[in-house]
Protein backbone atom coordinates (compact mmCIF):
# COMPACT_ATOMS: atom_id res chain seq x y z
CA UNK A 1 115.00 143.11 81.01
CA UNK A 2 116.95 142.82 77.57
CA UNK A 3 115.36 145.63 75.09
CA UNK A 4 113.80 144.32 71.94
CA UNK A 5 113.52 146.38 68.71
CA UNK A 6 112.46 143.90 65.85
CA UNK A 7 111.62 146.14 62.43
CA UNK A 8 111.48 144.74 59.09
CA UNK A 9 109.24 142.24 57.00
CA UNK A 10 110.46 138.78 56.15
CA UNK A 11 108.39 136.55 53.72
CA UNK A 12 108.62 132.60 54.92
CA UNK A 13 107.11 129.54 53.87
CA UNK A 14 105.78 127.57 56.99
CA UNK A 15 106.86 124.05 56.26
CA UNK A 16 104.78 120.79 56.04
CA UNK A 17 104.72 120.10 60.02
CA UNK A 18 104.09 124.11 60.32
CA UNK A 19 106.91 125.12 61.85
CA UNK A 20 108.76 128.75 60.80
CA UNK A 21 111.97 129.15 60.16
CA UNK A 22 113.65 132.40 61.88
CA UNK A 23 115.47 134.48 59.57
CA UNK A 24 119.05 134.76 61.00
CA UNK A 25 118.80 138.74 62.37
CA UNK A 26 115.84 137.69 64.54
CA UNK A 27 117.04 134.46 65.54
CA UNK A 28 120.38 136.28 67.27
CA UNK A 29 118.35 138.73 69.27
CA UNK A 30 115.72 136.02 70.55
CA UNK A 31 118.35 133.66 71.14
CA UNK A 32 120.73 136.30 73.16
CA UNK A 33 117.46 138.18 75.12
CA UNK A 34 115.74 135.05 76.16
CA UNK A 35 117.27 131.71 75.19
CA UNK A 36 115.03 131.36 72.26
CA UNK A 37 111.82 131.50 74.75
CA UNK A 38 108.97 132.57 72.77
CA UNK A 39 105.14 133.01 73.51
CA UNK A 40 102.90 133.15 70.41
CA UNK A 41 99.17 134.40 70.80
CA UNK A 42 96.10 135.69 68.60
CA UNK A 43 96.12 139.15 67.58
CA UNK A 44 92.67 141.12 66.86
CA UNK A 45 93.59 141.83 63.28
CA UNK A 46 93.83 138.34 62.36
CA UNK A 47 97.78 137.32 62.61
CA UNK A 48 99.24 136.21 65.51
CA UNK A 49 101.73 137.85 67.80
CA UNK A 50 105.42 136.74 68.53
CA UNK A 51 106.61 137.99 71.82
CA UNK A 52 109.95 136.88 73.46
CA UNK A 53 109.22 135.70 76.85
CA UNK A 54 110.19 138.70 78.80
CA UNK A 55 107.87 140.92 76.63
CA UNK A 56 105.25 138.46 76.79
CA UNK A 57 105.26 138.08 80.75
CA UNK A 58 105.38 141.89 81.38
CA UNK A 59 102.26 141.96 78.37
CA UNK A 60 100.63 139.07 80.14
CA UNK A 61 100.59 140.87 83.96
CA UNK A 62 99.11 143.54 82.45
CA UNK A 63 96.23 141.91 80.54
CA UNK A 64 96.10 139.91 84.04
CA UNK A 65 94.91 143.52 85.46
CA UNK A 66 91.82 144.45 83.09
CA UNK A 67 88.62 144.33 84.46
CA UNK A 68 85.94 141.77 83.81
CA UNK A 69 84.58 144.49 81.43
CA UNK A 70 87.49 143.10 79.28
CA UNK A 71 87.21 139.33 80.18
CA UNK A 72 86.61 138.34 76.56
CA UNK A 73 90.10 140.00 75.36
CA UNK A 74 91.79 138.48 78.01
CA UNK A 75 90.28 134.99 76.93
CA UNK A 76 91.59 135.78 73.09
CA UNK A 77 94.98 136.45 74.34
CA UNK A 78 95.73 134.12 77.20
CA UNK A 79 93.74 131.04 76.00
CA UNK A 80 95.52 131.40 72.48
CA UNK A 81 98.99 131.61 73.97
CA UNK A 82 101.39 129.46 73.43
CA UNK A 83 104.96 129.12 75.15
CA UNK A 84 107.63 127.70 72.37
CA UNK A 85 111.21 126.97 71.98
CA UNK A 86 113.12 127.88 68.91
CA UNK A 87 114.76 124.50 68.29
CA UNK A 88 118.08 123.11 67.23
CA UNK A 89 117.30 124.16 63.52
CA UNK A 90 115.91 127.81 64.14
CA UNK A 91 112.32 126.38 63.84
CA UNK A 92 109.10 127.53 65.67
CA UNK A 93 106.47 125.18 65.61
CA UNK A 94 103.16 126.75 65.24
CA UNK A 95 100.43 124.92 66.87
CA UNK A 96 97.49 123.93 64.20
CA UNK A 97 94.68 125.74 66.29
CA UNK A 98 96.81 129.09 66.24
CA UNK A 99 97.53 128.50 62.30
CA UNK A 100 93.79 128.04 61.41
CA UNK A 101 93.16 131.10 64.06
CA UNK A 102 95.28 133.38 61.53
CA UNK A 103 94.82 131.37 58.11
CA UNK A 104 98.88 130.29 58.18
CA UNK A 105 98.94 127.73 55.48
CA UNK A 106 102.05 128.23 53.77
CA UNK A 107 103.28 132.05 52.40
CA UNK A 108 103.63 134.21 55.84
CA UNK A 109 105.15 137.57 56.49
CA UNK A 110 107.22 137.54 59.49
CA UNK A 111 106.45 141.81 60.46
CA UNK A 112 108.85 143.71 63.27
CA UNK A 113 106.71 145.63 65.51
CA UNK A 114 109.10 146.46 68.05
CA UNK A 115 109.03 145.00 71.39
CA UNK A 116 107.22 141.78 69.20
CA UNK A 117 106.96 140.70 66.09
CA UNK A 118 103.87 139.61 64.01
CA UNK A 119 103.16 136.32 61.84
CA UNK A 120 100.92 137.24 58.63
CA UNK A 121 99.03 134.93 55.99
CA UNK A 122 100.86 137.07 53.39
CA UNK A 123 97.65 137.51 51.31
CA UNK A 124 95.74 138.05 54.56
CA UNK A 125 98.57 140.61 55.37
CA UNK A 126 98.45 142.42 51.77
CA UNK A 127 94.51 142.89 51.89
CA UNK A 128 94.96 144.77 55.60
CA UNK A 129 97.78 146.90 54.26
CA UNK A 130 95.64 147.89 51.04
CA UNK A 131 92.63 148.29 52.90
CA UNK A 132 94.59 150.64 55.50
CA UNK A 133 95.82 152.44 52.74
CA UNK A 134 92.37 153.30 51.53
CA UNK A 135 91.57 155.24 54.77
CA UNK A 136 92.26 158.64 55.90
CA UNK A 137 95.44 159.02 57.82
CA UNK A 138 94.94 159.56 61.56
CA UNK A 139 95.50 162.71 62.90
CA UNK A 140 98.42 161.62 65.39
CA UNK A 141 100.47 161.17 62.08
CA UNK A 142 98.97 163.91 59.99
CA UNK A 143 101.81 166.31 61.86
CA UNK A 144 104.22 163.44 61.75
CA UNK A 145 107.70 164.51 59.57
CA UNK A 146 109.15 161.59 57.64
């Protein structure tokens, strides 16, 4: 499987028919690890998750594997997901039921997480980060040296 390292924060504007535009440094990598396959989903925190399809299928086997403990996260993830194809004009179309699911209406943060990358409602996004930034640091990066 290709490896995927997305970083960085892009701010977008979802257009009329809600479709994003890729900025050009993600667009290569997607385009060159999986033919511009793409699987979006919910995430708990209120954005929704970009995976290329590789990522997304080895994510997806394991979710496949949690116990029925854990049936109602496995219903959040799988039922949201949605298999996309970056198009001809570097567009992903968001679907309107995963927009409203993560408040996309027209300012969004594109955020690198590594293996994925996540799609923010950039106000949604800025209240999270301040609100994180209110609360202790936790103690696995308390020893951490920037």
């Amino acid at each position: 499987m290709v490896s995927f390292h997305f970083q960085g924060t892009s701010a977008l504007a979802l257009d009329a028919k809600g479709r994003l535009s890729v900025p050009a440094r993600h667009r290569e990598v997607l385009q060159a690890g999986c033919e511009g396959q793409i699987t979006l989903t919910r995430h708990p925190e209120g954005c929704l998750m970009l995976f290329p399809r590789p990522v997304w299928e080895a994510f997806r086997a394991r979710l496949e594997t949690l116990p029925m403990s854990a049936s109602g996260w496995k219903r959040l993830f799988l039922g949201s997901a949605m298999d996309v194809v970056i198009d001809a004009a570097s567009r992903v179309p968001v679907s309107p039921e995963l927009r409203a699911a993560a408040a996309l209406v027209r300012d969004v943060l594109l955020v690198g997480m590594g293996s994925h990358l996540e799609l923010w409602d950039a106000q949604r996004h800025a209240a999270a980060e301040a609100a994180l930034l209110q609360q202790p640091m936790p103690a696995g990066l308390q020893d951490f040296s920037f």
